[in-house]
C-alpha atoms as a PDB file:
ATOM      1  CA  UNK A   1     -18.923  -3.563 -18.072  1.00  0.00           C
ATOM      2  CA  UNK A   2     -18.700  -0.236 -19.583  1.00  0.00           C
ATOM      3  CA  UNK A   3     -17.440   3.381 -19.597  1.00  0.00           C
ATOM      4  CA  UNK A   4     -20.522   5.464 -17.735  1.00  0.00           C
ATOM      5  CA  UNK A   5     -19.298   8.700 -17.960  1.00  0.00           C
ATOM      6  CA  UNK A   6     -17.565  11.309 -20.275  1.00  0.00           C
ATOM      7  CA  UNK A   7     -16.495  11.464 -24.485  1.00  0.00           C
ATOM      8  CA  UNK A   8     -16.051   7.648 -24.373  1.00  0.00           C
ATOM      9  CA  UNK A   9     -19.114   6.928 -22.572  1.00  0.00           C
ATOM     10  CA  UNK A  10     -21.568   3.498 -23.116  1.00  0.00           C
ATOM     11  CA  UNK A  11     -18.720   1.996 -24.905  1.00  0.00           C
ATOM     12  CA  UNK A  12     -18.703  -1.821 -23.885  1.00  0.00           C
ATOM     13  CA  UNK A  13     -15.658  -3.230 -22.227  1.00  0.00           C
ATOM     14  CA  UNK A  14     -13.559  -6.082 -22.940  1.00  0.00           C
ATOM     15  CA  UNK A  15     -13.476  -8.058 -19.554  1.00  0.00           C
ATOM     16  CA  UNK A  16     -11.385 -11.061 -18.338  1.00  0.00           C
ATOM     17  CA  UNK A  17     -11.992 -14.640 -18.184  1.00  0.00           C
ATOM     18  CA  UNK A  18     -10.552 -15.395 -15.557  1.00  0.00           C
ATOM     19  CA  UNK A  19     -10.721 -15.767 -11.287  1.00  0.00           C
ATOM     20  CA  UNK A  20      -7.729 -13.973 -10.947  1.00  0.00           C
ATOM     21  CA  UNK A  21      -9.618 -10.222 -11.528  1.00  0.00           C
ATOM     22  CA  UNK A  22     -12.442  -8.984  -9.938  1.00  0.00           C
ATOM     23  CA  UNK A  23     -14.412  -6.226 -11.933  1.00  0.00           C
ATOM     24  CA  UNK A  24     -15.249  -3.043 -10.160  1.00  0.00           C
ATOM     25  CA  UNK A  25     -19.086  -3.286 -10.282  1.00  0.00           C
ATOM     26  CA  UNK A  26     -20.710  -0.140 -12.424  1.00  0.00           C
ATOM     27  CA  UNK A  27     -22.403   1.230  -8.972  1.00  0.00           C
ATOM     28  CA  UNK A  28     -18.998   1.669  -7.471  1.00  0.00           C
ATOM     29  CA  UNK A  29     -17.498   2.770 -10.320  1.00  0.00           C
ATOM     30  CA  UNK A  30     -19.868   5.711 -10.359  1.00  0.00           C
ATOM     31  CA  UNK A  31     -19.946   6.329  -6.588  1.00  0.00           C
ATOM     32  CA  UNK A  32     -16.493   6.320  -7.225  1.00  0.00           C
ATOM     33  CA  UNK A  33     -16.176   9.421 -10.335  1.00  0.00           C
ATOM     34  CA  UNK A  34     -19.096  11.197  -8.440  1.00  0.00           C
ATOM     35  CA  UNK A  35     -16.784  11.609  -5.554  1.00  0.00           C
ATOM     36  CA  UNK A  36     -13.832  12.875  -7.247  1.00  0.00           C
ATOM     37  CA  UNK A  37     -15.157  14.621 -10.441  1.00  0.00           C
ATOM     38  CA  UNK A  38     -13.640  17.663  -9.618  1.00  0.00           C
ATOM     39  CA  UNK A  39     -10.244  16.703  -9.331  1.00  0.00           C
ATOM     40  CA  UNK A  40     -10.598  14.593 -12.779  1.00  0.00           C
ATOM     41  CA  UNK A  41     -10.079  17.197 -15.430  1.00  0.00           C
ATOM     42  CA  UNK A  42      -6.384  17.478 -16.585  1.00  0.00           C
ATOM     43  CA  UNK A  43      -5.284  15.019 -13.923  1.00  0.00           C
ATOM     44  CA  UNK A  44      -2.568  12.793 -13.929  1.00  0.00           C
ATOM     45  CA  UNK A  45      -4.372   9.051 -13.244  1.00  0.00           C
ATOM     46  CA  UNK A  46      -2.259   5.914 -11.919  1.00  0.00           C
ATOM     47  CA  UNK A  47      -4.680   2.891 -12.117  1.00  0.00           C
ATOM     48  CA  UNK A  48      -2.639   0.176 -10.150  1.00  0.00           C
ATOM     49  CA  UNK A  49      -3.508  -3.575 -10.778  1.00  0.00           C
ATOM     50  CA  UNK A  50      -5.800  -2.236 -13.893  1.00  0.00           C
ATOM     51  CA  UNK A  51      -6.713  -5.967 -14.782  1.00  0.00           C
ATOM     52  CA  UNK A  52      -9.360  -4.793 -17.546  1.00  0.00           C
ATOM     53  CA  UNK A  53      -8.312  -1.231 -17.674  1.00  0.00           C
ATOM     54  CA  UNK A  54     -11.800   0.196 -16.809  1.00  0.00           C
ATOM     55  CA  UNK A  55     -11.014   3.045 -13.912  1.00  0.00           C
ATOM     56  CA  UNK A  56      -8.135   4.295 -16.211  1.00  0.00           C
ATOM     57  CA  UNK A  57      -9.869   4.540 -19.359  1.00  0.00           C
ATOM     58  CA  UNK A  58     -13.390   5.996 -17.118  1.00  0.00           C
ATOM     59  CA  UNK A  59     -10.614   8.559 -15.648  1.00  0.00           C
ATOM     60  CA  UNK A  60      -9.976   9.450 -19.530  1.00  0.00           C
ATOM     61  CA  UNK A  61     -13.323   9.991 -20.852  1.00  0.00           C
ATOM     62  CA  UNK A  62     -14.102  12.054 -18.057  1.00  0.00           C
ATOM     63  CA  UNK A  63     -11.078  14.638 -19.096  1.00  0.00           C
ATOM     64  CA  UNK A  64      -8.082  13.384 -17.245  1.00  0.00           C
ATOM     65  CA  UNK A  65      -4.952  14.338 -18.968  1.00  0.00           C
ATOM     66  CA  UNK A  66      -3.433  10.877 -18.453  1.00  0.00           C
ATOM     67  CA  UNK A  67      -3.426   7.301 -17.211  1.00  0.00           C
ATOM     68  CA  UNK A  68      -1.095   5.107 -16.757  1.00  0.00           C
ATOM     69  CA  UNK A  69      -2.062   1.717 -16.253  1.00  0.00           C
ATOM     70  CA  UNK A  70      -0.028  -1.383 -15.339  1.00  0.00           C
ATOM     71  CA  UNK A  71      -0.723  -4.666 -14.623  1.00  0.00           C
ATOM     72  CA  UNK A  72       1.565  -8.042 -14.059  1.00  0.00           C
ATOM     73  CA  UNK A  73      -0.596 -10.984 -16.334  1.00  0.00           C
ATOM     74  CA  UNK A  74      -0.368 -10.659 -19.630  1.00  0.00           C
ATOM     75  CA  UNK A  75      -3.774 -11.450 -20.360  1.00  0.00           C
ATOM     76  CA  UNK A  76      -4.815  -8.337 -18.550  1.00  0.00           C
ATOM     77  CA  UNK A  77      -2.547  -6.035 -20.494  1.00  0.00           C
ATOM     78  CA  UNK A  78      -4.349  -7.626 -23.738  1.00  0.00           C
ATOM     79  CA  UNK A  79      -7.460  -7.187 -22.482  1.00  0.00           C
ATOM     80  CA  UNK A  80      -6.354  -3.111 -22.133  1.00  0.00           C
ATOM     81  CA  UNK A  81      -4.958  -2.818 -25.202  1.00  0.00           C
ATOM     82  CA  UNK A  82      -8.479  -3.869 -26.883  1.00  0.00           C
ATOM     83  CA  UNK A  83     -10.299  -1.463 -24.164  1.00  0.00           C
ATOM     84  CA  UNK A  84      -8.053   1.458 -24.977  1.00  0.00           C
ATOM     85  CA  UNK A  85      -8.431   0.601 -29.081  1.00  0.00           C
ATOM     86  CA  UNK A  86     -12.003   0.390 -28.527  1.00  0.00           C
ATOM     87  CA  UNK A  87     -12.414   3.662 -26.148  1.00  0.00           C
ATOM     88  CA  UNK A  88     -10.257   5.611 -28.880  1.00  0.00           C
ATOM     89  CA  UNK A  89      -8.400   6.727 -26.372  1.00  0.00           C
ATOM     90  CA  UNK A  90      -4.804   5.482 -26.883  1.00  0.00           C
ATOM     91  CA  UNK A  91      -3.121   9.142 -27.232  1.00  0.00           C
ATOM     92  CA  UNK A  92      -3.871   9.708 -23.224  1.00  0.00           C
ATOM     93  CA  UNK A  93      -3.139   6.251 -21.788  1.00  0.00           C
ATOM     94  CA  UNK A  94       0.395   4.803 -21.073  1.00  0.00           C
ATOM     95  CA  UNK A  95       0.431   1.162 -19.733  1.00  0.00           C
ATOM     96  CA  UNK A  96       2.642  -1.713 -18.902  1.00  0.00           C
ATOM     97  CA  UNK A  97       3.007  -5.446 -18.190  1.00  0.00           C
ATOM     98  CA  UNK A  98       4.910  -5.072 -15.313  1.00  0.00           C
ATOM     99  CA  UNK A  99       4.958  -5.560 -11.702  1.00  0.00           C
ATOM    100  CA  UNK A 100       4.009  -2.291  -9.715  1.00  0.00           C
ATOM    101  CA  UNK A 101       6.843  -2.088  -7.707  1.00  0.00           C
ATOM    102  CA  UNK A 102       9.217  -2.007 -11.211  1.00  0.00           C
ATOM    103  CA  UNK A 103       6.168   0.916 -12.382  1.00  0.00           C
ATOM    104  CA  UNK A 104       6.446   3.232  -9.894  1.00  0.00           C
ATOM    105  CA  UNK A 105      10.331   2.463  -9.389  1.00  0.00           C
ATOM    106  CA  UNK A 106      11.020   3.065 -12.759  1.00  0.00           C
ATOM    107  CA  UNK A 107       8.110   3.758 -15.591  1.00  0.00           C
ATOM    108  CA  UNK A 108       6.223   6.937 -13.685  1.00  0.00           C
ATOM    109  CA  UNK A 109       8.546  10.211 -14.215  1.00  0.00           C
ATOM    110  CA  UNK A 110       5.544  12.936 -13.014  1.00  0.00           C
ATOM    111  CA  UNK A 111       3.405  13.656 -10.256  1.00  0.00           C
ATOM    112  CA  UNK A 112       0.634  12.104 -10.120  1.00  0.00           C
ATOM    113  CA  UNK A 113      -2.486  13.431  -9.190  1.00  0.00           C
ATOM    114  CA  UNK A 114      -4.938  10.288  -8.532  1.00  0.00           C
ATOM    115  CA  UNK A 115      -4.131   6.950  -7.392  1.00  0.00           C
ATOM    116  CA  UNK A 116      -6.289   4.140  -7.683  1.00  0.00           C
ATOM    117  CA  UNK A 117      -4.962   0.952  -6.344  1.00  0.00           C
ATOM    118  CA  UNK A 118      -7.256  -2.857  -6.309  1.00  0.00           C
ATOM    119  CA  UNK A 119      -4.905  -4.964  -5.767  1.00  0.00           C
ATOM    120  CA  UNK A 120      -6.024  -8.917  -5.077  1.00  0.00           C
ATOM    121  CA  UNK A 121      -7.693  -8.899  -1.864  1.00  0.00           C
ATOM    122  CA  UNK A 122      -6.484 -10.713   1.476  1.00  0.00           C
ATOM    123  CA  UNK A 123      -3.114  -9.133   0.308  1.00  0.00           C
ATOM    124  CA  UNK A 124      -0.061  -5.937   1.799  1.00  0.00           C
ATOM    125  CA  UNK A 125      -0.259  -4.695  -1.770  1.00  0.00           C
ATOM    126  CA  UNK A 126      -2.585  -1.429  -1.110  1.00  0.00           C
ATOM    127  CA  UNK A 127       0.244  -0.740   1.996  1.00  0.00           C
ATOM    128  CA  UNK A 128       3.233  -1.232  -0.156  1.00  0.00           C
ATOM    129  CA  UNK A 129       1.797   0.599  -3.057  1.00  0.00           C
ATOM    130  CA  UNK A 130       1.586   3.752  -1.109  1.00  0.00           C
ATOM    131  CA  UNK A 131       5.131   3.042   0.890  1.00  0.00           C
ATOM    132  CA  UNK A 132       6.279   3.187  -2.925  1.00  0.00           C
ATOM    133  CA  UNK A 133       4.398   6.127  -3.687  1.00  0.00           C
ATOM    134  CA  UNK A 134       5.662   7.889  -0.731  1.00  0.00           C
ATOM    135  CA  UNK A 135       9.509   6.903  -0.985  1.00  0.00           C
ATOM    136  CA  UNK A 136       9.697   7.646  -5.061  1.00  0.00           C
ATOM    137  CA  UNK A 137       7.688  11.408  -4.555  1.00  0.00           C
ATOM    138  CA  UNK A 138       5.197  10.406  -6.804  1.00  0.00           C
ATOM    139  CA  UNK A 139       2.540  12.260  -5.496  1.00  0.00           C
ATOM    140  CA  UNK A 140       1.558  16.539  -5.410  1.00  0.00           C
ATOM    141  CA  UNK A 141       0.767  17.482  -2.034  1.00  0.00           C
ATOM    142  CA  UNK A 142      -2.836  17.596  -3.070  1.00  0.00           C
ATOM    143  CA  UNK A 143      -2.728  14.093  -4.372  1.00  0.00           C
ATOM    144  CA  UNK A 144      -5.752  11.479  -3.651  1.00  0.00           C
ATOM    145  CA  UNK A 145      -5.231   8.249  -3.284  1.00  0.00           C
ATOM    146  CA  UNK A 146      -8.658   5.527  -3.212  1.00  0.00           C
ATOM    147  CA  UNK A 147      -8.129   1.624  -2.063  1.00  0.00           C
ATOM    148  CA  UNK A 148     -10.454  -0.684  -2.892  1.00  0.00           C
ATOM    149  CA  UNK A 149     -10.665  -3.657  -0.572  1.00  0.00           C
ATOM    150  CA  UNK A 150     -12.847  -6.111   1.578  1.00  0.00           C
ATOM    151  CA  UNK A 151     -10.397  -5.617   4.394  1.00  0.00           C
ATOM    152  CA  UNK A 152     -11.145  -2.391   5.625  1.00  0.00           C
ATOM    153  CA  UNK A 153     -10.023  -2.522   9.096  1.00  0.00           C
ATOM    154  CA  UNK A 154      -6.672  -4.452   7.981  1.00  0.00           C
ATOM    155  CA  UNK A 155      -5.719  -1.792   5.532  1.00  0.00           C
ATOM    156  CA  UNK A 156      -6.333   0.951   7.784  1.00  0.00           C
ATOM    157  CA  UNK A 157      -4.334  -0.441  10.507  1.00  0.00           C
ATOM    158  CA  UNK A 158      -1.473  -1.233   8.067  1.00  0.00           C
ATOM    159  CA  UNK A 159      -1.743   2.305   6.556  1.00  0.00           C
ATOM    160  CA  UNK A 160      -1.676   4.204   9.755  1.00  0.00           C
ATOM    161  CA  UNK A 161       1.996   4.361  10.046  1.00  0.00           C
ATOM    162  CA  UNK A 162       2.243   5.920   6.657  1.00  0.00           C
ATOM    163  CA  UNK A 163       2.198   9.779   6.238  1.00  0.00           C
ATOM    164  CA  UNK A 164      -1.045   9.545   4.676  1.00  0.00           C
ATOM    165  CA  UNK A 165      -4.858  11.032   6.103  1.00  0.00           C
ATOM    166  CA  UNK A 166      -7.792   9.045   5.509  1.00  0.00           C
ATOM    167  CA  UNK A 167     -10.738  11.806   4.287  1.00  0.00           C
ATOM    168  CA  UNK A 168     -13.505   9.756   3.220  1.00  0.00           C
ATOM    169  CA  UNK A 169     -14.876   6.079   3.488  1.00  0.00           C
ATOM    170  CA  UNK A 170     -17.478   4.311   1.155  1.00  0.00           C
ATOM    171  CA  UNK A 171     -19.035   0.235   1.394  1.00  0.00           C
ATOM    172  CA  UNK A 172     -20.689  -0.951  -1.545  1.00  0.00           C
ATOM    173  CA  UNK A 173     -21.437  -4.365  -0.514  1.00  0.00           C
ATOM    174  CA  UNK A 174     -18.009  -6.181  -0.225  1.00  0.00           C
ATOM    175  CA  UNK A 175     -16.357  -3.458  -2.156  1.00  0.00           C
ATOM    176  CA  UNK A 176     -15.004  -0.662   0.227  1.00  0.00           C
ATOM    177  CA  UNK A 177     -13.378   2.100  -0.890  1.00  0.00           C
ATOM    178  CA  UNK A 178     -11.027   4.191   1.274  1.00  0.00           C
ATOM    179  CA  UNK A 179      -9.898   7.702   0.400  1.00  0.00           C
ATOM    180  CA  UNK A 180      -6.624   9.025   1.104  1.00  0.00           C
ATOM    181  CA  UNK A 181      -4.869  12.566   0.899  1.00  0.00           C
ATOM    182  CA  UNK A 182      -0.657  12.991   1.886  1.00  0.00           C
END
């Protein structure tokens, strides 16, 4: 795994050893930054269960202002804090060993601009992430938020009652990723 794109680009990743992460494959990643390079530059970025950091630091090197990352295992947050010390890219990044909920109820004071959320699949997290989002006023009214999930179907249904559009869909084998806008 590494950064593809930007100042911080082919530097090599630190990556977890463990079942509890899943990596977001390279191919996605730049499907991913291809689709929303033009809302990157000076951009607040929220990287929600950041497990290796990777989407949050790409965000960086690509010219976002800002990421904050969070994550609950510890191991995760040490594997960003070598990523970020690696990527050089420590003056841009805020993150935290904390559940989301406690992040976005009490760590994220601005707007932000993008919101990436993987949580662990076959879970409500990508649904209770954005209630969050939506309750706290966390987001501009230009804000884009992008799920990643195998559960399409189940996360659209759950996220239909939310004031939220859906503006774009992507499948990259089991990876999907689902593109929001308030």
């Amino acid at each position: 795994m590494r950064i593809i794109g930007g100042k911080a680009r082919g530097t090599k990743l630190y990556t977890l050893d463990n079942n509890n992460t899943r990596p977001t494959l390279d191919r996605v990643k730049e499907s991913l930054f291809n689709i929303i390079q033009n809302k990157i530059q000076d951009c607040i970025f929220l990287d929600l269960f950041s497990g290796s950091g990777a989407i949050g630091l790409e965000a960086i090197s690509r010219g976002a202002k800002k990421a904050i990352l969070c994550d609950k295992e510890k191991d995760a947050i040490e594997i960003i804090k070598k990523n970020i010390e690696k990527t050089h890219l420590q003056e841009q990044v805020e993150y935290y060993l904390l559940p989301y909920e406690k992040v976005l109820k009490e760590k994220v004071k601005e707007k932000i601009d993008i919101t990436y959320i993987d949580p662990p699949y076959k879970t409500d997290l990508a649904y209770k992430s954005i209630e969050i989002l939506l309750e706290e006023k966390l987001l501009k009214d230009d804000s884009i938020i992008i799920i990643e999930t195998d559960k399409t179907e189940k996360v659209i249904e759950q996220i239909k009652e939310l004031n939220i559009e859906i503006i774009d869909q992507r499948k990259y084998g089991r990876a999907h990723l689902i593109f929001l806008k308030k």
